[in-house]
PDB file of N, CA and C in Angstrom:
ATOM      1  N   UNK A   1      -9.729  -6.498 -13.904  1.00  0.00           N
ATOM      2  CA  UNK A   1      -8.735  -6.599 -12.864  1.00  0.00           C
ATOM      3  C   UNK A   1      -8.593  -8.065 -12.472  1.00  0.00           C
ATOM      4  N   UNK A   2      -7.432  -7.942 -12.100  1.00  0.00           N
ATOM      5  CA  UNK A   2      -6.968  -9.719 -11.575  1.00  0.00           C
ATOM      6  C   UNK A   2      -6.663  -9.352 -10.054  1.00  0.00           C
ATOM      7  N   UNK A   3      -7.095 -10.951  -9.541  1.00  0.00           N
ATOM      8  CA  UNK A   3      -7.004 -11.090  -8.220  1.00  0.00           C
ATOM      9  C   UNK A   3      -5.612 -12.475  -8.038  1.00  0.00           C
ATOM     10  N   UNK A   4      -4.105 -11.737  -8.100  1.00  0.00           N
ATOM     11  CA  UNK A   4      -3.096 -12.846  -8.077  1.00  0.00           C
ATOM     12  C   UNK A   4      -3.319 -13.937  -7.176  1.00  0.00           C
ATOM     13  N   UNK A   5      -3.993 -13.700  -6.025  1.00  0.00           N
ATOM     14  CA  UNK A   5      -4.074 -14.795  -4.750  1.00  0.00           C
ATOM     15  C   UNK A   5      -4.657 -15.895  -5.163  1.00  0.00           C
ATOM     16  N   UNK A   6      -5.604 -16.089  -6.606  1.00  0.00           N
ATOM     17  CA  UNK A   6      -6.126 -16.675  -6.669  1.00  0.00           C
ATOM     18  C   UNK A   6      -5.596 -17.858  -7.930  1.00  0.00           C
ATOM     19  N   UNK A   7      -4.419 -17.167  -8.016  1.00  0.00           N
ATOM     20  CA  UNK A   7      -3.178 -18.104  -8.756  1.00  0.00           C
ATOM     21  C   UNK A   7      -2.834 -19.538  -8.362  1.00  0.00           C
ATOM     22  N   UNK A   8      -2.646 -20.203  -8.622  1.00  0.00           N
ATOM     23  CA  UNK A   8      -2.005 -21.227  -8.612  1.00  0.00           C
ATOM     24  C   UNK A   8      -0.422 -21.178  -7.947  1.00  0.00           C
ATOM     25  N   UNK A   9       0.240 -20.505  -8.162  1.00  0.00           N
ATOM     26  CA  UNK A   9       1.109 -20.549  -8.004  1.00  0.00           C
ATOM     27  C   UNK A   9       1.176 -19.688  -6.617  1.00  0.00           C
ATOM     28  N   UNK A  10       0.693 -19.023  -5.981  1.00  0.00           N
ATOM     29  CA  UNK A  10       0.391 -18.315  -4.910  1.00  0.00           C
ATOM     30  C   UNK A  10      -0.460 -18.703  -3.569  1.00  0.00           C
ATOM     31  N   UNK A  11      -1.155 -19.822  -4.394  1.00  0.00           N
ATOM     32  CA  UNK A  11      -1.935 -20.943  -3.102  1.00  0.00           C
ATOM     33  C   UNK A  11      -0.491 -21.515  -1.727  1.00  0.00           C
ATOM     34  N   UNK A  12      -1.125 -21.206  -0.786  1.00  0.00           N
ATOM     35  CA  UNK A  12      -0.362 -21.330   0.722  1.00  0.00           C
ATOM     36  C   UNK A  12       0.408 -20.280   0.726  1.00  0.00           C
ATOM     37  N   UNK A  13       0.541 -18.897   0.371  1.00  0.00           N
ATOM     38  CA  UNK A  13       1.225 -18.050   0.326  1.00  0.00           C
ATOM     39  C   UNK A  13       0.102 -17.670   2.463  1.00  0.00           C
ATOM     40  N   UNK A  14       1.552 -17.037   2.802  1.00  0.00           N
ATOM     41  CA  UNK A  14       0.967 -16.789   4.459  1.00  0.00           C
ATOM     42  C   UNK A  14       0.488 -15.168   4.071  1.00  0.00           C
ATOM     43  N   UNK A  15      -0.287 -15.274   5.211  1.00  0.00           N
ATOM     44  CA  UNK A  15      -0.495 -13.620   5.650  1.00  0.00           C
ATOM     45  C   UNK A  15       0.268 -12.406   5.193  1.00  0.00           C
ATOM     46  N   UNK A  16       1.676 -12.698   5.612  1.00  0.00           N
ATOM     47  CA  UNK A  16       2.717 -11.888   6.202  1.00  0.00           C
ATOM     48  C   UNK A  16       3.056 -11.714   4.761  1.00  0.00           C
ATOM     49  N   UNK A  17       3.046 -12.820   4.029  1.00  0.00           N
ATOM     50  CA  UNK A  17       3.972 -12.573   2.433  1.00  0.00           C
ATOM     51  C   UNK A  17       2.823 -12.078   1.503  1.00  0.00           C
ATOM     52  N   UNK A  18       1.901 -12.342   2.024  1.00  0.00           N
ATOM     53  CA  UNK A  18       0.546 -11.441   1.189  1.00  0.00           C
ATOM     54  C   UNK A  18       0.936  -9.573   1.015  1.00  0.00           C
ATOM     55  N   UNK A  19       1.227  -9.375   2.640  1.00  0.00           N
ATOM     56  CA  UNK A  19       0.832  -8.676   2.984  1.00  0.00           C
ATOM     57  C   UNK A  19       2.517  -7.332   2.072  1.00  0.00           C
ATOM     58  N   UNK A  20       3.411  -7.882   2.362  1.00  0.00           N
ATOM     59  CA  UNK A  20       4.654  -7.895   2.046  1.00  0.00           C
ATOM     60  C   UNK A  20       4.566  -7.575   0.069  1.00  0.00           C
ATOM     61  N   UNK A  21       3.665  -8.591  -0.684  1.00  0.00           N
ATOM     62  CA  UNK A  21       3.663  -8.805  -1.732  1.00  0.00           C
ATOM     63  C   UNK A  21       2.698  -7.668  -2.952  1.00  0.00           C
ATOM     64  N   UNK A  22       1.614  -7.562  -2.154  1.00  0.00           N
ATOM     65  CA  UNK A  22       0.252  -7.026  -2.387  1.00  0.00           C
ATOM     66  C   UNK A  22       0.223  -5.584  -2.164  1.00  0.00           C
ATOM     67  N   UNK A  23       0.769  -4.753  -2.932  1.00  0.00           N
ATOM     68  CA  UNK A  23       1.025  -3.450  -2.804  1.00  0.00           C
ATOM     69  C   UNK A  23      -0.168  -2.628  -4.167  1.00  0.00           C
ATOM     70  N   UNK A  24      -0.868  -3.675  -4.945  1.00  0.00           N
ATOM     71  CA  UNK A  24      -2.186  -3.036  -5.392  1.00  0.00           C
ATOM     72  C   UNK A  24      -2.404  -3.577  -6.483  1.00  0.00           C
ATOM     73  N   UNK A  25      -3.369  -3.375  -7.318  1.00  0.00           N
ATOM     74  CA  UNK A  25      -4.409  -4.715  -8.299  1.00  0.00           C
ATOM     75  C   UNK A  25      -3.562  -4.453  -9.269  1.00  0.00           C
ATOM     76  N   UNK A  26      -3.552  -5.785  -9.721  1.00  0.00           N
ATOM     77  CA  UNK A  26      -2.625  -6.320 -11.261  1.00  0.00           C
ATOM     78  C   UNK A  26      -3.895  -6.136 -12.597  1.00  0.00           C
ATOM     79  N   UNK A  27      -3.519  -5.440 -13.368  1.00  0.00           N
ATOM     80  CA  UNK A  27      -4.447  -5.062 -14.668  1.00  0.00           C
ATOM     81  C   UNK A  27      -3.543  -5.259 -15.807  1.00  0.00           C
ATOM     82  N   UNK A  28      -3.921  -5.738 -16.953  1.00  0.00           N
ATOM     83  CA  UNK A  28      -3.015  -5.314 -18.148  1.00  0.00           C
ATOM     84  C   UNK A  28      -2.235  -4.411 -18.721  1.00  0.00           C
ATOM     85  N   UNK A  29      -0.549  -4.967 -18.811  1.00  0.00           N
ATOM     86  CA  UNK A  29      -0.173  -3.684 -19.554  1.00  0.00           C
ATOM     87  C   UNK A  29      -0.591  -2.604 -20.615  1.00  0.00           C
ATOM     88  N   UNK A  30      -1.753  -3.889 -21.424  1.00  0.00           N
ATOM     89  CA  UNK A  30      -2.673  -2.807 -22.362  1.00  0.00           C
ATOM     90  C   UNK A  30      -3.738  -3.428 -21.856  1.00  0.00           C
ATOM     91  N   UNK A  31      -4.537  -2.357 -22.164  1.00  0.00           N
ATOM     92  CA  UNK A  31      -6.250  -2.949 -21.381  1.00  0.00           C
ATOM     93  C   UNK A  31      -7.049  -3.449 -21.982  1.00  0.00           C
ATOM     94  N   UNK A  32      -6.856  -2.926 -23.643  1.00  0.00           N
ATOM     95  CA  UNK A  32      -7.792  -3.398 -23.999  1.00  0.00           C
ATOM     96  C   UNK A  32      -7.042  -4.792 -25.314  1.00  0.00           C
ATOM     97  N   UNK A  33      -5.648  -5.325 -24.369  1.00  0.00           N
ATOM     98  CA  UNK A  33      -5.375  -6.478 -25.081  1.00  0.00           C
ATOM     99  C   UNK A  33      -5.302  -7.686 -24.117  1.00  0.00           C
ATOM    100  N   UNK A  34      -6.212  -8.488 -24.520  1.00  0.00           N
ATOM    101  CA  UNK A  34      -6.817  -9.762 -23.205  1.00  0.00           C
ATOM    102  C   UNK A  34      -5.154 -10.493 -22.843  1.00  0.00           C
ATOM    103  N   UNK A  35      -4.002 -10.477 -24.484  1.00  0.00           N
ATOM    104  CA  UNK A  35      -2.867 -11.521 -24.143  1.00  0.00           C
ATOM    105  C   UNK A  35      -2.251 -10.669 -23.404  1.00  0.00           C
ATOM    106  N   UNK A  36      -2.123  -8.850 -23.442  1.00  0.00           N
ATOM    107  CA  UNK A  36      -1.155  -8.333 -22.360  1.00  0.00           C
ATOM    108  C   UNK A  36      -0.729  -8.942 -21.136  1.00  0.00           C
ATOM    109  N   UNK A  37       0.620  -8.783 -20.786  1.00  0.00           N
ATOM    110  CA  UNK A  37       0.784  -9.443 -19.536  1.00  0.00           C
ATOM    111  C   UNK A  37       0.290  -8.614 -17.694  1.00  0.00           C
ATOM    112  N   UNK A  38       0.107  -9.449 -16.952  1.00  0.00           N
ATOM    113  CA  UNK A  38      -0.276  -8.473 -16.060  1.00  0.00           C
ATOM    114  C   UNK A  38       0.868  -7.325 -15.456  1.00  0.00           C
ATOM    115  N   UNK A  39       0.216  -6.212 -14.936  1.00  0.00           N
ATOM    116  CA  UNK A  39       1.225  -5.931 -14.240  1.00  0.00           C
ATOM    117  C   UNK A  39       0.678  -4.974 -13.049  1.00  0.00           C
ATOM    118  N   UNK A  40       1.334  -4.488 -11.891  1.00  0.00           N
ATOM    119  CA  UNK A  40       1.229  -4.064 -11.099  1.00  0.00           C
ATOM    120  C   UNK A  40       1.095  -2.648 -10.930  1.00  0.00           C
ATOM    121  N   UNK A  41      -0.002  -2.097 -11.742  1.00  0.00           N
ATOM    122  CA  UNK A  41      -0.335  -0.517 -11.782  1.00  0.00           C
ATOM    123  C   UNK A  41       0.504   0.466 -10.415  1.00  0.00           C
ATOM    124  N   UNK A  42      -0.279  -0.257  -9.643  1.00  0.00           N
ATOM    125  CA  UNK A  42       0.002   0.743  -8.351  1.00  0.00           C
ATOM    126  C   UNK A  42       1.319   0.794  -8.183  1.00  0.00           C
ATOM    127  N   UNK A  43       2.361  -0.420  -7.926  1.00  0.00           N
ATOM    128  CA  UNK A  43       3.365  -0.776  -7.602  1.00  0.00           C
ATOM    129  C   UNK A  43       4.677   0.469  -7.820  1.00  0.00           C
ATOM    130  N   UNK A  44       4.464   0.514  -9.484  1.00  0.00           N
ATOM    131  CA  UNK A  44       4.947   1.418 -10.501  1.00  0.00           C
ATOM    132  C   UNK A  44       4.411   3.106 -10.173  1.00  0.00           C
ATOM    133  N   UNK A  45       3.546   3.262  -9.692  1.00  0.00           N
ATOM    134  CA  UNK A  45       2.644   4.402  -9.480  1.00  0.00           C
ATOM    135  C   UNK A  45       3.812   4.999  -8.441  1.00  0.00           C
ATOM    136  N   UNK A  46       3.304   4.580  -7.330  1.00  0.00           N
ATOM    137  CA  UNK A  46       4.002   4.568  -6.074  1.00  0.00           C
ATOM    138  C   UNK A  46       5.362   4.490  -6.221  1.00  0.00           C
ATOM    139  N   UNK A  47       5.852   3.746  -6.540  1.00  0.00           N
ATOM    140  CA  UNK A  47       7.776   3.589  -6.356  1.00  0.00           C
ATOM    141  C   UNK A  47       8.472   4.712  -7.104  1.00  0.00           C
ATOM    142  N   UNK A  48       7.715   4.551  -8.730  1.00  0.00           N
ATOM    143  CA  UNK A  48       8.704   5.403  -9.644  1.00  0.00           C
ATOM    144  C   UNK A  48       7.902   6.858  -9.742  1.00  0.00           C
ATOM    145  N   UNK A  49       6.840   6.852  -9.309  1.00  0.00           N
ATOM    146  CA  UNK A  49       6.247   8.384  -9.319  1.00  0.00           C
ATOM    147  C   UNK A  49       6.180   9.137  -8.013  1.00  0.00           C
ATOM    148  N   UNK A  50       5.811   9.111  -7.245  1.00  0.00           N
ATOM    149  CA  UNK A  50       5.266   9.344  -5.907  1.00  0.00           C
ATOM    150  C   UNK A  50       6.056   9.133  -4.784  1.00  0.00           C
ATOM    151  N   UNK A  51       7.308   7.879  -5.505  1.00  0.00           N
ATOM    152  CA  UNK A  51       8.397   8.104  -4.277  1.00  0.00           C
ATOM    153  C   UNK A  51       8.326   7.734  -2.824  1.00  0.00           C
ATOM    154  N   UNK A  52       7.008   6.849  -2.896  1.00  0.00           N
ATOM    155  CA  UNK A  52       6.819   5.993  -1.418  1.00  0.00           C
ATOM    156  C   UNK A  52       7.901   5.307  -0.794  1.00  0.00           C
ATOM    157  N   UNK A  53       8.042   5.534   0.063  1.00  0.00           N
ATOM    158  CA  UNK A  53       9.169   4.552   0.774  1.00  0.00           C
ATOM    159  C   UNK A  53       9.273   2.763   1.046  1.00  0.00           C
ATOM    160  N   UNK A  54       8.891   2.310   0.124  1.00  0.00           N
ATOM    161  CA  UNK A  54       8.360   0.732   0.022  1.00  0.00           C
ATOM    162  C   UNK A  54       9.736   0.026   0.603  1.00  0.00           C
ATOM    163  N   UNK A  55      10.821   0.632   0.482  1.00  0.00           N
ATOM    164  CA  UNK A  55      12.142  -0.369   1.167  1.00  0.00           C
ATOM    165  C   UNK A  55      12.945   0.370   1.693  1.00  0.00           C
ATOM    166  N   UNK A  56      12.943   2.026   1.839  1.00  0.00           N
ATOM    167  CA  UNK A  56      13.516   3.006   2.856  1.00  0.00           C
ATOM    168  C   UNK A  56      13.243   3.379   3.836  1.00  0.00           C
ATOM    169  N   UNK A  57      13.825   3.826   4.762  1.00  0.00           N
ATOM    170  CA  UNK A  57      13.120   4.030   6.361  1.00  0.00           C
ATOM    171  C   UNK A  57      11.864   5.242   6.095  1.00  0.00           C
ATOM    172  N   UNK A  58      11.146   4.763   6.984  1.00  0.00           N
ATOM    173  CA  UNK A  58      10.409   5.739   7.583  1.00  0.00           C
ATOM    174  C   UNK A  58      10.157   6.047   8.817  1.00  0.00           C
ATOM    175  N   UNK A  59       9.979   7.559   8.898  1.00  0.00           N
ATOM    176  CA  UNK A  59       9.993   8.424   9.961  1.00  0.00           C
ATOM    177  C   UNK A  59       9.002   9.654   9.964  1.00  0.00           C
ATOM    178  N   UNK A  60       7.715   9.049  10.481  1.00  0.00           N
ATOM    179  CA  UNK A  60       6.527  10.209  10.241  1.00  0.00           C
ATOM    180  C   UNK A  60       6.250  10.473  12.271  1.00  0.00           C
ATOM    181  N   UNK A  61       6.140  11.592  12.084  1.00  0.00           N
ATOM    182  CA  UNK A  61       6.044  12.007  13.311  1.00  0.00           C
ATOM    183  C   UNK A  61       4.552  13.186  13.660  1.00  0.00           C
ATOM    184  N   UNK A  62       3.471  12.772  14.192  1.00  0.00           N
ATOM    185  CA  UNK A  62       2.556  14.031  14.178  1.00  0.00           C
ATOM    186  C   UNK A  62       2.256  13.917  15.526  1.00  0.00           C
ATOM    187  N   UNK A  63       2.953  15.743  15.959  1.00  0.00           N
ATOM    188  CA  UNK A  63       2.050  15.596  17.645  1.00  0.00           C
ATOM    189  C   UNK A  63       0.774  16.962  17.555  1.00  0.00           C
ATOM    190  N   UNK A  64       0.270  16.645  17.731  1.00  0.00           N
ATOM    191  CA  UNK A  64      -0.688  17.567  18.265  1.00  0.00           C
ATOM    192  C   UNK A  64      -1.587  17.829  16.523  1.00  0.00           C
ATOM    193  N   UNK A  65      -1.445  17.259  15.701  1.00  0.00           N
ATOM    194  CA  UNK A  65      -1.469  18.005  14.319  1.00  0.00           C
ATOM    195  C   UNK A  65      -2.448  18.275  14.044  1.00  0.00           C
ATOM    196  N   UNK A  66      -3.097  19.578  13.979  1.00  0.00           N
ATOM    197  CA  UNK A  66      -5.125  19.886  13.435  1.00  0.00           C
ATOM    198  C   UNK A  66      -5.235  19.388  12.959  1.00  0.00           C
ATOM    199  N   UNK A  67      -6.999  18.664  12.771  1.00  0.00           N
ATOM    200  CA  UNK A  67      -7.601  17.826  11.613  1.00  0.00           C
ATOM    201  C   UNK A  67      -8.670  18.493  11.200  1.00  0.00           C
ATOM    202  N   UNK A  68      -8.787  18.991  10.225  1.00  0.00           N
ATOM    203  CA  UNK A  68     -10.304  19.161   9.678  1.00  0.00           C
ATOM    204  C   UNK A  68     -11.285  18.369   9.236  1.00  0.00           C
ATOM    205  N   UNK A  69     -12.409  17.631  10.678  1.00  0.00           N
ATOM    206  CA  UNK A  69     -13.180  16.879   9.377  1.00  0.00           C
ATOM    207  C   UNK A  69     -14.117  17.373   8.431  1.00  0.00           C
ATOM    208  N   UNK A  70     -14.938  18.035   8.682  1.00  0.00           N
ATOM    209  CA  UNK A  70     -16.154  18.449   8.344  1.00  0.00           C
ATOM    210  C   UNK A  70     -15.510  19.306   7.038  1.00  0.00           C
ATOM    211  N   UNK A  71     -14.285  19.364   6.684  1.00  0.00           N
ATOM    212  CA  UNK A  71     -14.100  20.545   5.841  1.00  0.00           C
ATOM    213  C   UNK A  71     -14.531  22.461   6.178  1.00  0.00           C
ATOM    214  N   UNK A  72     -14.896  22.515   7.097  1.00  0.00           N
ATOM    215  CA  UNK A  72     -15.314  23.599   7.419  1.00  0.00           C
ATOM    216  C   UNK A  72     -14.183  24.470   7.444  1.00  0.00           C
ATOM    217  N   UNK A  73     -13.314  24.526   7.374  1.00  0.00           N
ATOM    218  CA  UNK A  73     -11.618  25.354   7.561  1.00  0.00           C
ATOM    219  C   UNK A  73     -11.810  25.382   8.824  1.00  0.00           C
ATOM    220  N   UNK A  74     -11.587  24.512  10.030  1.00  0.00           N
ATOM    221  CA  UNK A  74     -11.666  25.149  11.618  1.00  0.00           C
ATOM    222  C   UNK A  74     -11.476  23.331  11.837  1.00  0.00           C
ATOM    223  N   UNK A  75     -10.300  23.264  12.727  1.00  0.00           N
ATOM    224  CA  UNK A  75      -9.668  22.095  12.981  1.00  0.00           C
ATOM    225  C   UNK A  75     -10.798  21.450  14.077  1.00  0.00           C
ATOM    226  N   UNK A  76     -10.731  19.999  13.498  1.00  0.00           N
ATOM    227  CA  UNK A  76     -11.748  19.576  14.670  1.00  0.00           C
ATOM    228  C   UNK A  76     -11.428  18.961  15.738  1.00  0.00           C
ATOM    229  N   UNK A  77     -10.079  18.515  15.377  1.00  0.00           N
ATOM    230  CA  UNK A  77      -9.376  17.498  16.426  1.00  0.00           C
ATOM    231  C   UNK A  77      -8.032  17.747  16.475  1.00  0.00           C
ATOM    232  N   UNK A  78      -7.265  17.215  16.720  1.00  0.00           N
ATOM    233  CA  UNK A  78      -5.760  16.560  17.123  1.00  0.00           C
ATOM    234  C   UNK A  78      -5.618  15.147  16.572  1.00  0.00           C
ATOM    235  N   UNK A  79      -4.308  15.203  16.137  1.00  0.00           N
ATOM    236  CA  UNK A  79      -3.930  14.157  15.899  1.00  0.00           C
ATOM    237  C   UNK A  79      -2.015  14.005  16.428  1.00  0.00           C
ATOM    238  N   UNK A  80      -2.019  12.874  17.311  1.00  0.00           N
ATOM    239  CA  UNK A  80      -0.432  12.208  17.566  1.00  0.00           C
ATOM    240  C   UNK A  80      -0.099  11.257  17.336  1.00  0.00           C
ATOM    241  N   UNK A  81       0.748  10.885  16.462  1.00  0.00           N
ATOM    242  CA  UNK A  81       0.877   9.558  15.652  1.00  0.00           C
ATOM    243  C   UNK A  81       2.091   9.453  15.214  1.00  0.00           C
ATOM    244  N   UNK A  82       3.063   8.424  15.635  1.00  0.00           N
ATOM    245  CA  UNK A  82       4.302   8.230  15.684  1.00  0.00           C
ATOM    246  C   UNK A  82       4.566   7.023  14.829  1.00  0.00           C
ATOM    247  N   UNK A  83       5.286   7.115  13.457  1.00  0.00           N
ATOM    248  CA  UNK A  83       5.213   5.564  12.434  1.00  0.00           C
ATOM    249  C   UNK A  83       6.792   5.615  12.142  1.00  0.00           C
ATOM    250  N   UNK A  84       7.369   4.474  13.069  1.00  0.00           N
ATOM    251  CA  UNK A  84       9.094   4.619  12.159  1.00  0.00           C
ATOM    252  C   UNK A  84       8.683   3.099  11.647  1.00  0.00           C
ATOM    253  N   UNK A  85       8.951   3.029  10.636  1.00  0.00           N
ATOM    254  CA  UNK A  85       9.661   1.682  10.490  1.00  0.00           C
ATOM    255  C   UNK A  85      10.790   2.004   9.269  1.00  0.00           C
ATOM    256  N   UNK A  86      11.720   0.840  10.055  1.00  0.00           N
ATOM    257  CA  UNK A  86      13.045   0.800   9.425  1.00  0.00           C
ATOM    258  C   UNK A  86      13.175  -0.368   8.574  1.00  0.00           C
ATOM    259  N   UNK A  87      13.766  -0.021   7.016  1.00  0.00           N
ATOM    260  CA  UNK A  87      13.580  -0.810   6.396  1.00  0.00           C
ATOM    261  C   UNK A  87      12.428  -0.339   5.172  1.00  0.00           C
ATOM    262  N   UNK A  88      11.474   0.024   5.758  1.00  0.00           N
ATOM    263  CA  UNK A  88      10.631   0.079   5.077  1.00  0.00           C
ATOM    264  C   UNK A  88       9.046   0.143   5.312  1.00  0.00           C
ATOM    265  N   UNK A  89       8.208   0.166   4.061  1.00  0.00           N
ATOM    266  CA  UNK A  89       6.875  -0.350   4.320  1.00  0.00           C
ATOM    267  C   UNK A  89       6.774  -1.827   4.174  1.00  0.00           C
ATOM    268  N   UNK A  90       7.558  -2.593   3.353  1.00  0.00           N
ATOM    269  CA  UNK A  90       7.054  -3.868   2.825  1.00  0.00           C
ATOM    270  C   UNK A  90       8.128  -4.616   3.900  1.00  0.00           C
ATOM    271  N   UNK A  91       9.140  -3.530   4.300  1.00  0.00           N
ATOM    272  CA  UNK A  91       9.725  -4.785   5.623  1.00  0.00           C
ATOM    273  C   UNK A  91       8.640  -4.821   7.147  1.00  0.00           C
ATOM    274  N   UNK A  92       7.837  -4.074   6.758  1.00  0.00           N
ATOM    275  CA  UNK A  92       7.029  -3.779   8.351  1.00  0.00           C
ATOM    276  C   UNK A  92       5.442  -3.720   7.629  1.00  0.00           C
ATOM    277  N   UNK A  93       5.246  -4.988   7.203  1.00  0.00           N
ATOM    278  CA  UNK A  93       3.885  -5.266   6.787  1.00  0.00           C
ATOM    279  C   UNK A  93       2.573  -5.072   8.084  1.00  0.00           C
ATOM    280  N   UNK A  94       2.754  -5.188   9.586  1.00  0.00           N
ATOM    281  CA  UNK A  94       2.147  -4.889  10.174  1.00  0.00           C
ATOM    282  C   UNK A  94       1.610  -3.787  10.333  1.00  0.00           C
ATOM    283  N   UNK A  95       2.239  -2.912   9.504  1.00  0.00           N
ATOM    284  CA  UNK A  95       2.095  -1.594   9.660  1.00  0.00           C
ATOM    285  C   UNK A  95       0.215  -1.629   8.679  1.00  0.00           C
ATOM    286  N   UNK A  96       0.083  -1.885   8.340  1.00  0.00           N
ATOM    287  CA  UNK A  96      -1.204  -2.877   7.079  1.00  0.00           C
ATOM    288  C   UNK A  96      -2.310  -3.242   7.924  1.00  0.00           C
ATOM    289  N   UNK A  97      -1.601  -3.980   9.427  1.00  0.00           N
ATOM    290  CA  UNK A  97      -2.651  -4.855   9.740  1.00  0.00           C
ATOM    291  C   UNK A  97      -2.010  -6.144   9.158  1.00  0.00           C
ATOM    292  N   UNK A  98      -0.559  -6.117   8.402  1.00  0.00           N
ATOM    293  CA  UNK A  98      -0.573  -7.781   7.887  1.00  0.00           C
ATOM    294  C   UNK A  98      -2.053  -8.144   6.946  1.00  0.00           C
ATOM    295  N   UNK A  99      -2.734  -6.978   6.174  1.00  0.00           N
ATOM    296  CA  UNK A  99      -3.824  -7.828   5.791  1.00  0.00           C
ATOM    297  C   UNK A  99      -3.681  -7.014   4.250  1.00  0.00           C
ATOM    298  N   UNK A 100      -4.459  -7.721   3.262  1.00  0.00           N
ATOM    299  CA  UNK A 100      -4.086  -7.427   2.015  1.00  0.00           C
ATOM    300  C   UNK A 100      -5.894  -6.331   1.858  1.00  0.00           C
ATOM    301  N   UNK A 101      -5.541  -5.362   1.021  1.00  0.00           N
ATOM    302  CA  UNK A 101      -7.024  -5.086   0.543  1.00  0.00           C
ATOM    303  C   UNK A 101      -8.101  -5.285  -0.614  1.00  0.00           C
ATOM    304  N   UNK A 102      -8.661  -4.961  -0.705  1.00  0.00           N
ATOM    305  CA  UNK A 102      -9.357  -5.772  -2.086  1.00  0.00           C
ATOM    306  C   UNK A 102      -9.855  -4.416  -2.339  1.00  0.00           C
ATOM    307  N   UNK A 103     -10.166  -4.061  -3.264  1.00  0.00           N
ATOM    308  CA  UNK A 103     -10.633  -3.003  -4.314  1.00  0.00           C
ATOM    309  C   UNK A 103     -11.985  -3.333  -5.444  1.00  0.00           C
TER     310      UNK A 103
END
């Protein structure tokens, strides 16, 4: 796995465009060819499979919603949690924390 931040070309990149940019680890198009070029596993995962909303609104709404932790089938908590952002995920990087993750 590659760590892009540590590019050259990505040195003084801010927080915000990290955060905006960094949607998951760059690995080879083939893995086990060192010249493959990199590319963005997750990116592709997410957009063209899974249908994440990376530049469409979102609108998640949970009031009261059971949680099971323990797995036991018997809700342990509540959960209320209100996430719009418009635009997107990658237009509302705060939504992150503004912070990139490492894997």
């Amino acid at each position: 796995m590659a760590d892009p931040w540590t590019w050259p070309r990505a040195h003084g990149a801010t927080d915000r465009e990290q955060a905006i940019e960094d949607i998951g680890p760059y690995e080879r198009a083939t893995p086990a060819d060192a010249s493959a070029p990199f590319v963005n596993t997750n990116a592709h995962y997410w957009t063209a499979l899974a249908g994440i909303a990376w530049t469409r609104d979102v609108d998640i709404d949970f009031d009261g919603e059971p949680v099971d932790l323990d797995g036991d089938g018997r809700p342990d908590t509540r959960v209320t949690r209100h996430v719009h952002a418009k635009g997107g995920i990658l237009a509302n990087p705060t939504l992150t924390h503004g912070r990139r993750c490492s894997g």
